[in-house]
PDB file of N, CA and C in Angstrom:
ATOM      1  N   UNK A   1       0.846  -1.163   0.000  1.00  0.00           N
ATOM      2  CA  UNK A   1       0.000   0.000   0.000  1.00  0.00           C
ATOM      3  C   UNK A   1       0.900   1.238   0.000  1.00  0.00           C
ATOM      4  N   UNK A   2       0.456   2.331  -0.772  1.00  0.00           N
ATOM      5  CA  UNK A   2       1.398   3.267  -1.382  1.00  0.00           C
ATOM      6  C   UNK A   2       0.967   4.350   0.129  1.00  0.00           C
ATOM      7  N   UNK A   3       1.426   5.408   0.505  1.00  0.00           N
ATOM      8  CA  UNK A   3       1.215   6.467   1.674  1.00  0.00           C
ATOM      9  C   UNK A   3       0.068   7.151   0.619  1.00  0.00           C
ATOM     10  N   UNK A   4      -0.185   7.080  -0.357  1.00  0.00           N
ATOM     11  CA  UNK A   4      -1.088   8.074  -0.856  1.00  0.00           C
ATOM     12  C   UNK A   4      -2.856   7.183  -0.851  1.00  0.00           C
ATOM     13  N   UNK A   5      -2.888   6.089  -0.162  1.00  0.00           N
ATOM     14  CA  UNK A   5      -3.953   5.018  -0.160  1.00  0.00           C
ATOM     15  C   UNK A   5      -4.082   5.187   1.377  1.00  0.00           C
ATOM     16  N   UNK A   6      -5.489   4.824   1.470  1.00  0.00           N
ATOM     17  CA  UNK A   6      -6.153   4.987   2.992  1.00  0.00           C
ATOM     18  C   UNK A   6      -7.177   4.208   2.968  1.00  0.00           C
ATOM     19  N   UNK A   7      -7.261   3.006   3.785  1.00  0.00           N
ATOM     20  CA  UNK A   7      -8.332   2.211   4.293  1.00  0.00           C
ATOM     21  C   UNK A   7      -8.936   2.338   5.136  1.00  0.00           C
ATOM     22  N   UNK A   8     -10.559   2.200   4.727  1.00  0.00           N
ATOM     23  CA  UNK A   8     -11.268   2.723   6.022  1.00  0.00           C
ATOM     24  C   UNK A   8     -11.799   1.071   6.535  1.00  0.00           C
ATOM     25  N   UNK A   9     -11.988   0.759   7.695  1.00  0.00           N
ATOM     26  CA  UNK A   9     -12.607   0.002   8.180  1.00  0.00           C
ATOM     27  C   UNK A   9     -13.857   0.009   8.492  1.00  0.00           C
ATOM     28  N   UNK A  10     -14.911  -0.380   8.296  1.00  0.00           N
ATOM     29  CA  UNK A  10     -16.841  -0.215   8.412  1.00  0.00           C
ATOM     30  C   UNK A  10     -16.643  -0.600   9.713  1.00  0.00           C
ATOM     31  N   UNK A  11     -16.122  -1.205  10.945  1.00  0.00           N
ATOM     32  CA  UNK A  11     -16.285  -1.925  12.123  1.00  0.00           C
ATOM     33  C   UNK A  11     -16.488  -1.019  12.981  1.00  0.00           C
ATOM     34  N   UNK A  12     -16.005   0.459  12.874  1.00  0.00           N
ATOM     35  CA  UNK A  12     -16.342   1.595  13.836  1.00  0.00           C
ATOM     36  C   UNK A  12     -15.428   1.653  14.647  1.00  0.00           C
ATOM     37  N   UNK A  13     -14.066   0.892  14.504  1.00  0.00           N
ATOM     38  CA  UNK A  13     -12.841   0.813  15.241  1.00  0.00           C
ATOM     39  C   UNK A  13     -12.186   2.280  15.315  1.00  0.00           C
ATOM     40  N   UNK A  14     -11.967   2.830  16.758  1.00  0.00           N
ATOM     41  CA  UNK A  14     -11.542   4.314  16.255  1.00  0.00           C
ATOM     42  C   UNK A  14     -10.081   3.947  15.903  1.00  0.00           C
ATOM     43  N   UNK A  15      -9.319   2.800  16.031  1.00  0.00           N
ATOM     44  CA  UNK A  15      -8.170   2.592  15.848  1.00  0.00           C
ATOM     45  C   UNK A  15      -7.672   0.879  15.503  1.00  0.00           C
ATOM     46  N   UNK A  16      -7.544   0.485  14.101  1.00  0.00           N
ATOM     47  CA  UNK A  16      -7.565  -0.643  13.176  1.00  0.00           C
ATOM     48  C   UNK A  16      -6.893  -0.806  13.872  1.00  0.00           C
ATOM     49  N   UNK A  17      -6.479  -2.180  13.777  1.00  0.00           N
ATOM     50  CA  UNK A  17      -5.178  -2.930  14.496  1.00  0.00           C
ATOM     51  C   UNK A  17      -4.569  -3.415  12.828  1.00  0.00           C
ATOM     52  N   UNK A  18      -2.945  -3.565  13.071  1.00  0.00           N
ATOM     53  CA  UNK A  18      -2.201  -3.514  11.730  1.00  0.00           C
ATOM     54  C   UNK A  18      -2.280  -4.720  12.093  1.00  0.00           C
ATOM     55  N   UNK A  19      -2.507  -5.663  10.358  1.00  0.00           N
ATOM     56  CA  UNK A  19      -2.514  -6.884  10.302  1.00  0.00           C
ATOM     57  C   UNK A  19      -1.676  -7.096   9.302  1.00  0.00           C
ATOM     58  N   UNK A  20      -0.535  -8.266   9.301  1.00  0.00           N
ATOM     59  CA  UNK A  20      -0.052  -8.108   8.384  1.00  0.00           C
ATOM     60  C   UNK A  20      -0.396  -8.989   7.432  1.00  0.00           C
ATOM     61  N   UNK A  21      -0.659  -9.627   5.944  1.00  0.00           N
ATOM     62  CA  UNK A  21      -1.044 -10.010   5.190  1.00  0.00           C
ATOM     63  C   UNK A  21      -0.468 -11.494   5.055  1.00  0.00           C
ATOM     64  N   UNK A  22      -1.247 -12.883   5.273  1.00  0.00           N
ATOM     65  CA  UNK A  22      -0.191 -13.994   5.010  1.00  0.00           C
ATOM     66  C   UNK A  22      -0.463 -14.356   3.616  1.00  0.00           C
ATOM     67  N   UNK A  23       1.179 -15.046   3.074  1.00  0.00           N
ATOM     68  CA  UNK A  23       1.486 -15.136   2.495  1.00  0.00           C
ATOM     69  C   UNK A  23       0.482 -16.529   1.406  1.00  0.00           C
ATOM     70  N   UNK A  24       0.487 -16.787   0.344  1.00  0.00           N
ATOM     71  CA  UNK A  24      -0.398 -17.372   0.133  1.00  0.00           C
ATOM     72  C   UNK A  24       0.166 -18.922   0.183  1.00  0.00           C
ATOM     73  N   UNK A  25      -0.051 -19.951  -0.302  1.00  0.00           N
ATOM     74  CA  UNK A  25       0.115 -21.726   0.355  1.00  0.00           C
ATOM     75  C   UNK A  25       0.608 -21.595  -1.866  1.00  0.00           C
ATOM     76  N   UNK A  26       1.423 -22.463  -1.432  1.00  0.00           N
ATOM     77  CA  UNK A  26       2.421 -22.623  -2.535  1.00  0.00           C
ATOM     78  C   UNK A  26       1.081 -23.390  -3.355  1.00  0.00           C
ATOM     79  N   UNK A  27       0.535 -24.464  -2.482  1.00  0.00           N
ATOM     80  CA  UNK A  27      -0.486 -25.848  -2.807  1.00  0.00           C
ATOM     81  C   UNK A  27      -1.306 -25.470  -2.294  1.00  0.00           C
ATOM     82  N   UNK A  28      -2.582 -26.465  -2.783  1.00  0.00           N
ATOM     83  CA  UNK A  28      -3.954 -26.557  -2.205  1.00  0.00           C
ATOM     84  C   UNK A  28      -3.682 -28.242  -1.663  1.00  0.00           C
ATOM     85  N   UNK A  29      -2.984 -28.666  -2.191  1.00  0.00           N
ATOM     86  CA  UNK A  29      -2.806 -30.172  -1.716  1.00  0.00           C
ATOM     87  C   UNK A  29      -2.583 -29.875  -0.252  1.00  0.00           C
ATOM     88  N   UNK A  30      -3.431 -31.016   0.220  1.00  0.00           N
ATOM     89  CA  UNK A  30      -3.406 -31.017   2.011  1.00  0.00           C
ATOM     90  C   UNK A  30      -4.314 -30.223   2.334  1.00  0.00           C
ATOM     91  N   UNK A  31      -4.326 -29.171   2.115  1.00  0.00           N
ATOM     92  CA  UNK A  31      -5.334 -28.188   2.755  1.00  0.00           C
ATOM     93  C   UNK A  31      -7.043 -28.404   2.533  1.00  0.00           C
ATOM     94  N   UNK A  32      -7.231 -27.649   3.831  1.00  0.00           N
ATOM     95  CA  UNK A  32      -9.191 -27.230   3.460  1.00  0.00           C
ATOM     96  C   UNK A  32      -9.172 -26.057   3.305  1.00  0.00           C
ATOM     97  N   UNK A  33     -10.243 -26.216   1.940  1.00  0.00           N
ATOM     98  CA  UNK A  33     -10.653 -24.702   1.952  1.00  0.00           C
ATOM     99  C   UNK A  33     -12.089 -24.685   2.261  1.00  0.00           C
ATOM    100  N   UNK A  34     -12.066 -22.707   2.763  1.00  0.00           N
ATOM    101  CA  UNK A  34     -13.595 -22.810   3.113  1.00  0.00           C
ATOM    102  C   UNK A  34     -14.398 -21.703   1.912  1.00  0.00           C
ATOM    103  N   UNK A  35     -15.317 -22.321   1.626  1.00  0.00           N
ATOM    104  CA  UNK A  35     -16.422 -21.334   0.420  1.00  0.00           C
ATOM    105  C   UNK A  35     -17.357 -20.515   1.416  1.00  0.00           C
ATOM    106  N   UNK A  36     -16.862 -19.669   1.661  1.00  0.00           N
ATOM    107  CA  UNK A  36     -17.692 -18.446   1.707  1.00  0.00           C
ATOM    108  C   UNK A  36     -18.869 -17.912   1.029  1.00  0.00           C
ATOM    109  N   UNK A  37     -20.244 -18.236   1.449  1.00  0.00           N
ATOM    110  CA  UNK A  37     -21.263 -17.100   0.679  1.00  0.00           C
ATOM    111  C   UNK A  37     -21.716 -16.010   1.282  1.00  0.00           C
ATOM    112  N   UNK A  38     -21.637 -15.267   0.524  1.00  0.00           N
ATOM    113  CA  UNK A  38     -22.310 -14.094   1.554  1.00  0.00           C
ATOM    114  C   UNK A  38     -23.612 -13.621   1.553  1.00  0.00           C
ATOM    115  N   UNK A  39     -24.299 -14.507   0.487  1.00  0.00           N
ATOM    116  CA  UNK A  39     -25.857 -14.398   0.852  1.00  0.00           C
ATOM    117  C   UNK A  39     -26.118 -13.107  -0.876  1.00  0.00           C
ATOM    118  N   UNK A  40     -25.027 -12.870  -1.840  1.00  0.00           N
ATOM    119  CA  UNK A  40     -25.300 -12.195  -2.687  1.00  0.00           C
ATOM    120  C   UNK A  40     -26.140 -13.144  -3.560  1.00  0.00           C
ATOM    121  N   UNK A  41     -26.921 -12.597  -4.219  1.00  0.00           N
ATOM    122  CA  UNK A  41     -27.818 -13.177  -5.619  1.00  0.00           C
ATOM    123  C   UNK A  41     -26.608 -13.369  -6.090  1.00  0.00           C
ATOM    124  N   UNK A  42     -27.174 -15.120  -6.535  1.00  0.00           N
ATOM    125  CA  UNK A  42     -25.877 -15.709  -7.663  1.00  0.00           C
ATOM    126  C   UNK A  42     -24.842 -16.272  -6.947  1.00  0.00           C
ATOM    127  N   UNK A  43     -24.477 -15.971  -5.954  1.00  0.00           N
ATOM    128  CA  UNK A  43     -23.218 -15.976  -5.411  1.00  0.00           C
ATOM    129  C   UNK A  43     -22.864 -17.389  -5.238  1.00  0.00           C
ATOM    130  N   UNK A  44     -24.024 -18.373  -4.841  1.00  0.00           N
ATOM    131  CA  UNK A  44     -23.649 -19.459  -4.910  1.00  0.00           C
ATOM    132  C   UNK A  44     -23.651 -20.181  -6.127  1.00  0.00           C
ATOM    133  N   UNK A  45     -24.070 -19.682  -7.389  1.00  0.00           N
ATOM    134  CA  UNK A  45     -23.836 -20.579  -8.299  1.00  0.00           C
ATOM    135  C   UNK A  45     -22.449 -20.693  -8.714  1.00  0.00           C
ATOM    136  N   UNK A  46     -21.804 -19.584  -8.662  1.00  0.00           N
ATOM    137  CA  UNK A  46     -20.503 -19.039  -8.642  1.00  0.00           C
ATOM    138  C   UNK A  46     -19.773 -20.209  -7.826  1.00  0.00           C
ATOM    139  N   UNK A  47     -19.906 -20.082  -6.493  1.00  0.00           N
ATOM    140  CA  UNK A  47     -18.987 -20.482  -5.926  1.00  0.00           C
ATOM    141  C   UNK A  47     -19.707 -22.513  -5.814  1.00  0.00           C
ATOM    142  N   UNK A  48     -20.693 -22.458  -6.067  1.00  0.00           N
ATOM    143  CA  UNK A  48     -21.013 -23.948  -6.110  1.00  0.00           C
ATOM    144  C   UNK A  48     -19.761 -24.848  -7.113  1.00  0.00           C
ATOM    145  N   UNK A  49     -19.534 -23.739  -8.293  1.00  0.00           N
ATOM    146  CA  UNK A  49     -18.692 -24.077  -9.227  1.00  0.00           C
ATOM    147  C   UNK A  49     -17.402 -24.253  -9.156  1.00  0.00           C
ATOM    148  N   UNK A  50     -16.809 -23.544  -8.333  1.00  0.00           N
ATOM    149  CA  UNK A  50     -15.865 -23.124  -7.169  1.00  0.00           C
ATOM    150  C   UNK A  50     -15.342 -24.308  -6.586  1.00  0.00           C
ATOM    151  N   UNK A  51     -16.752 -24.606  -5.773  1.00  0.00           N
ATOM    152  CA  UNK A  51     -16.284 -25.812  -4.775  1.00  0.00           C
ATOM    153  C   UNK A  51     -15.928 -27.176  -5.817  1.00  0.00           C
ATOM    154  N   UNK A  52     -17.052 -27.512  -6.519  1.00  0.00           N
ATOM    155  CA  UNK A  52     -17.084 -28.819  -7.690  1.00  0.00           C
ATOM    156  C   UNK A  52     -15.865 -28.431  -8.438  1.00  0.00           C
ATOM    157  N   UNK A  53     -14.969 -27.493  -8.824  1.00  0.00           N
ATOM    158  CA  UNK A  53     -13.842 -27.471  -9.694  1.00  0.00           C
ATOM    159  C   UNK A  53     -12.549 -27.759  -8.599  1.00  0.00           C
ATOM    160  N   UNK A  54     -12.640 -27.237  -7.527  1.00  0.00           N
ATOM    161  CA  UNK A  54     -11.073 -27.991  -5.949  1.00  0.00           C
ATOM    162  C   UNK A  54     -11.744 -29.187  -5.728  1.00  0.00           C
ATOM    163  N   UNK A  55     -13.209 -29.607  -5.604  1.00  0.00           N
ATOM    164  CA  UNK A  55     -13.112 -31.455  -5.809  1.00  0.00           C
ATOM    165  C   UNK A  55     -12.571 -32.185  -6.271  1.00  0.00           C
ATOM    166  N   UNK A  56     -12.671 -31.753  -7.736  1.00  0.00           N
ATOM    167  CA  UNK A  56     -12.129 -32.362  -9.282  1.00  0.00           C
ATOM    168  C   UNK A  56     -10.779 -32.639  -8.623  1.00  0.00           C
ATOM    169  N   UNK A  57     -10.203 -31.768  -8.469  1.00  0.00           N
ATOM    170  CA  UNK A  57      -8.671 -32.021  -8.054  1.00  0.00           C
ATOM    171  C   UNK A  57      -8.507 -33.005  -6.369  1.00  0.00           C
ATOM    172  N   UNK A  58      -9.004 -32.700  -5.935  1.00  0.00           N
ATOM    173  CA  UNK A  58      -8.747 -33.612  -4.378  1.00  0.00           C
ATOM    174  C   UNK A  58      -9.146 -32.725  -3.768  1.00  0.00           C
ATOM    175  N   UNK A  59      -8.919 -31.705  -3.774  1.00  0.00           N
ATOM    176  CA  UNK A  59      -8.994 -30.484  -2.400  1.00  0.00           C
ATOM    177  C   UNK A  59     -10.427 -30.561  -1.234  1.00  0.00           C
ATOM    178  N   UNK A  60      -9.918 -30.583  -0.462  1.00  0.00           N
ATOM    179  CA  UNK A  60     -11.226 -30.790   0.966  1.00  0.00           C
ATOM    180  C   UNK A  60     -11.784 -29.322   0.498  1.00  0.00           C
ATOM    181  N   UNK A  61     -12.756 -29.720   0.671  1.00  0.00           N
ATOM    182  CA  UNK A  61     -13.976 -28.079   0.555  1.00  0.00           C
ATOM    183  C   UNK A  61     -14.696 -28.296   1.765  1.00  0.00           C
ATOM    184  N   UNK A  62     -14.936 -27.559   2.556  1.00  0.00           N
ATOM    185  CA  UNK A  62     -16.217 -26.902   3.496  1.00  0.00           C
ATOM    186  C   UNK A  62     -16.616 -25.313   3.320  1.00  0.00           C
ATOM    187  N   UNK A  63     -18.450 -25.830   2.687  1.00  0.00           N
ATOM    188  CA  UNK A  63     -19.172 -24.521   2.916  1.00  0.00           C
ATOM    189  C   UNK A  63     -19.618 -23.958   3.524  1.00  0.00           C
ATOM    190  N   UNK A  64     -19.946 -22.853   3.494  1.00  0.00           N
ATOM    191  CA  UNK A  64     -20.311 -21.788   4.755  1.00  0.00           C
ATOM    192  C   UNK A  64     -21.676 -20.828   4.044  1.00  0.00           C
ATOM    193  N   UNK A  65     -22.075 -19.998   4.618  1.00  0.00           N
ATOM    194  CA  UNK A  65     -23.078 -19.257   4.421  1.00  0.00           C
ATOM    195  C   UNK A  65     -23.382 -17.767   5.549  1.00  0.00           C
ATOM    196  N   UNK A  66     -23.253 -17.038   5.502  1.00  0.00           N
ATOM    197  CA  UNK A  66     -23.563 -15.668   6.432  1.00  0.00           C
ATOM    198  C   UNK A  66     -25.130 -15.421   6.088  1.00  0.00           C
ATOM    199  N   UNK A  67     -25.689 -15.485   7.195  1.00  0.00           N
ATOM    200  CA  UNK A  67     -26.713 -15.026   6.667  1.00  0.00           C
ATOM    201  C   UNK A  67     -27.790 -13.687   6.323  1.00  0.00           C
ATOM    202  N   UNK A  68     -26.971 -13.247   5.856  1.00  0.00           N
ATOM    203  CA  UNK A  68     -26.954 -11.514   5.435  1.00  0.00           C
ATOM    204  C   UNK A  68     -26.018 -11.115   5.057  1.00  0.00           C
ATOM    205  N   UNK A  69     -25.915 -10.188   3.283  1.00  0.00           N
ATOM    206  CA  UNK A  69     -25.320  -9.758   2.935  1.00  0.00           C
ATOM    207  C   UNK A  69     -24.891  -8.587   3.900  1.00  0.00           C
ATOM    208  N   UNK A  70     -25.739  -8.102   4.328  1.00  0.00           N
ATOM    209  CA  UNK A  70     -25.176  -6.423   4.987  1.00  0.00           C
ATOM    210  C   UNK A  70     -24.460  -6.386   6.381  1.00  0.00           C
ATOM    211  N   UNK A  71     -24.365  -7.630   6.613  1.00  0.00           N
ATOM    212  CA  UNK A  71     -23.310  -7.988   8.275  1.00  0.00           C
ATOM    213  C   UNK A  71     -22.355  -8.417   7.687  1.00  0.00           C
ATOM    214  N   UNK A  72     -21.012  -8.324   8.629  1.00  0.00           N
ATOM    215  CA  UNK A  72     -20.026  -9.673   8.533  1.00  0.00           C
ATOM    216  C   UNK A  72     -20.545 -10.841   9.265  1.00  0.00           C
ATOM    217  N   UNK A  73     -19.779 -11.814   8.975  1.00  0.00           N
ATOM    218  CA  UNK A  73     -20.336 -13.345   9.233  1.00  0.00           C
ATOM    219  C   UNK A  73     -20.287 -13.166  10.832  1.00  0.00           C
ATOM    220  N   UNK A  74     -21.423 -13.779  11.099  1.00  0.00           N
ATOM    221  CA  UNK A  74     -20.901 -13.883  12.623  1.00  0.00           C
ATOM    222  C   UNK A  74     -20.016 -14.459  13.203  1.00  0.00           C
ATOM    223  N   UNK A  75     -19.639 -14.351  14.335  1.00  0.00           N
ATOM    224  CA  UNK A  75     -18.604 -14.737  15.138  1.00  0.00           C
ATOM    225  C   UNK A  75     -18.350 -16.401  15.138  1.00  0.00           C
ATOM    226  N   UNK A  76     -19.611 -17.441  15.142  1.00  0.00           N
ATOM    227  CA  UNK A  76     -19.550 -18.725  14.846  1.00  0.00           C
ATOM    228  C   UNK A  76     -19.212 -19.032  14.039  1.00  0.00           C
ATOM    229  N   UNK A  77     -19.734 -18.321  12.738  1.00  0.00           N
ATOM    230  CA  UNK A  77     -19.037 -18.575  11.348  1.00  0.00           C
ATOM    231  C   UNK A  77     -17.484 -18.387  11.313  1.00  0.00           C
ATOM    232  N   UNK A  78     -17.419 -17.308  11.572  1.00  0.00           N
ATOM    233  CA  UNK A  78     -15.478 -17.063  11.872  1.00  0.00           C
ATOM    234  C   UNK A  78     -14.623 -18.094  12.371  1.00  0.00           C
ATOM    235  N   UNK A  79     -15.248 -18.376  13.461  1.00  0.00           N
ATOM    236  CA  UNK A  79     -14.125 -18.821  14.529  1.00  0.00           C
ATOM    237  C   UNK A  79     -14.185 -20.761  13.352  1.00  0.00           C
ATOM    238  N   UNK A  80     -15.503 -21.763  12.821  1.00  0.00           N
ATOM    239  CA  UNK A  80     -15.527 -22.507  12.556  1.00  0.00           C
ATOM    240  C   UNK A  80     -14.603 -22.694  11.621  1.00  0.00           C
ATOM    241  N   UNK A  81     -14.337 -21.051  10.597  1.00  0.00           N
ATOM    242  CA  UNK A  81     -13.742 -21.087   9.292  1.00  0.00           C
ATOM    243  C   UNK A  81     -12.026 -20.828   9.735  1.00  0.00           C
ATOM    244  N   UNK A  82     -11.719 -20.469  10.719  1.00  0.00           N
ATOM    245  CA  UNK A  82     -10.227 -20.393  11.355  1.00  0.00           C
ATOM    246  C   UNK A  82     -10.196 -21.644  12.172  1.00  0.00           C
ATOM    247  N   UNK A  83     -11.393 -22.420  13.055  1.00  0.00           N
ATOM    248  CA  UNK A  83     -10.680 -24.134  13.301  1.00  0.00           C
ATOM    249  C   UNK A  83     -10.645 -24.765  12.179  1.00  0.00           C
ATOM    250  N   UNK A  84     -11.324 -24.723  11.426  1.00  0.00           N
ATOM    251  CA  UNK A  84     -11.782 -26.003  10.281  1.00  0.00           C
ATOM    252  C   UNK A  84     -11.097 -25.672   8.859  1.00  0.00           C
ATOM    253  N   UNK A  85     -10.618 -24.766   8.442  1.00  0.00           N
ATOM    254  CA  UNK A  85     -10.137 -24.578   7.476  1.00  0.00           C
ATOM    255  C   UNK A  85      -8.884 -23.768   6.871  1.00  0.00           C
ATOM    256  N   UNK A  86      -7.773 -23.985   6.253  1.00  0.00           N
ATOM    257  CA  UNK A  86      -6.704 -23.277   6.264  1.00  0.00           C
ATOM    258  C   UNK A  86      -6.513 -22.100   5.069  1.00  0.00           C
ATOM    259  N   UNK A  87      -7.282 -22.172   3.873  1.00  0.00           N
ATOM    260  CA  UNK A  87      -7.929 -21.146   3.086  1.00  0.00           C
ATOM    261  C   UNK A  87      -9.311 -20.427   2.760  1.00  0.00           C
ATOM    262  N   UNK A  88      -9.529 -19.339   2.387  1.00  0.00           N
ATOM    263  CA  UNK A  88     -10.978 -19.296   2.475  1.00  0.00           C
ATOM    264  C   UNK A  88     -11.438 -18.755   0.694  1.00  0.00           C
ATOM    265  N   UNK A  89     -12.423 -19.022   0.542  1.00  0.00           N
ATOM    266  CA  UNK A  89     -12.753 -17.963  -1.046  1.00  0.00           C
ATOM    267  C   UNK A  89     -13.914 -17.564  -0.651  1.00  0.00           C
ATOM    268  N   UNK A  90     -13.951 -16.337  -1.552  1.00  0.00           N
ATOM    269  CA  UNK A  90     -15.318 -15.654  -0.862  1.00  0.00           C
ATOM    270  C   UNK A  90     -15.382 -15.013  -2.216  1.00  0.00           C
ATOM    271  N   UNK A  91     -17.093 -15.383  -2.091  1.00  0.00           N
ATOM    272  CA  UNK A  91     -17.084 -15.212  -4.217  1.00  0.00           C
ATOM    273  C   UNK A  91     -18.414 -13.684  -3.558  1.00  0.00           C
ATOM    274  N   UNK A  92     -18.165 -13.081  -4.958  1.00  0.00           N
ATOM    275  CA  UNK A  92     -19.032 -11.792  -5.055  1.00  0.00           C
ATOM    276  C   UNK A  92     -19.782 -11.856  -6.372  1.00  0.00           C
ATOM    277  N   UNK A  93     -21.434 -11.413  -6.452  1.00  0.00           N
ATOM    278  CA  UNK A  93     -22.196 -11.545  -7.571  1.00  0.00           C
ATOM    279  C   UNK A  93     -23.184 -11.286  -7.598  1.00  0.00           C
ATOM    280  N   UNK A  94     -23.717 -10.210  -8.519  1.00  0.00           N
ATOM    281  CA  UNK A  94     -24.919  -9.247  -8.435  1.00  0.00           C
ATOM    282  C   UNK A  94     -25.381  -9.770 -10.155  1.00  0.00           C
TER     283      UNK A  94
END
């Protein structure tokens, strides 16, 4: 991120905590990933496709669902998708 870029956070945090970005997994071999919907129209056909194309290959899939676009996922959803899974995709679609 360049000094001339500024992220705002929606959480109402008067002060973000710096996170630093991990690096991405060389492989999907071994790993679970988790499919994220966020409840957009479409979103799961998208990512239905998503999941059935890391099958094809071996990859463990677990899906998820928020139920409302206009929240973040709740806290159950979170915490299941940080025990249970070591990548996440989160598809977008209007």
């Amino acid at each position: 991120m360049t000094s001339d870029n500024i992220l705002l956070d929606p959480t109402s945090e008067r002060q973000a905590p710096h996170r630093e970005r991990l690096g991405r997994p060389k492989s999907l071999e071994g790993l679970t990933v988790a499919v994220l919907d966020i409840s957009k129209p479409r979103g799961d056909v998208f990512l239905d496709r998503v999941a059935d194309r890391l099958g094809e290959h071996g990859i463990a899939v677990k899906r998820y669902r928020k139920p409302t676009v206009a929240r973040p996922a709740p806290l159950d959803i979170q915490q299941a998708i940080t025990d249970e899974c070591d990548v996440v995709v989160e598809g977008l679609a209007d």
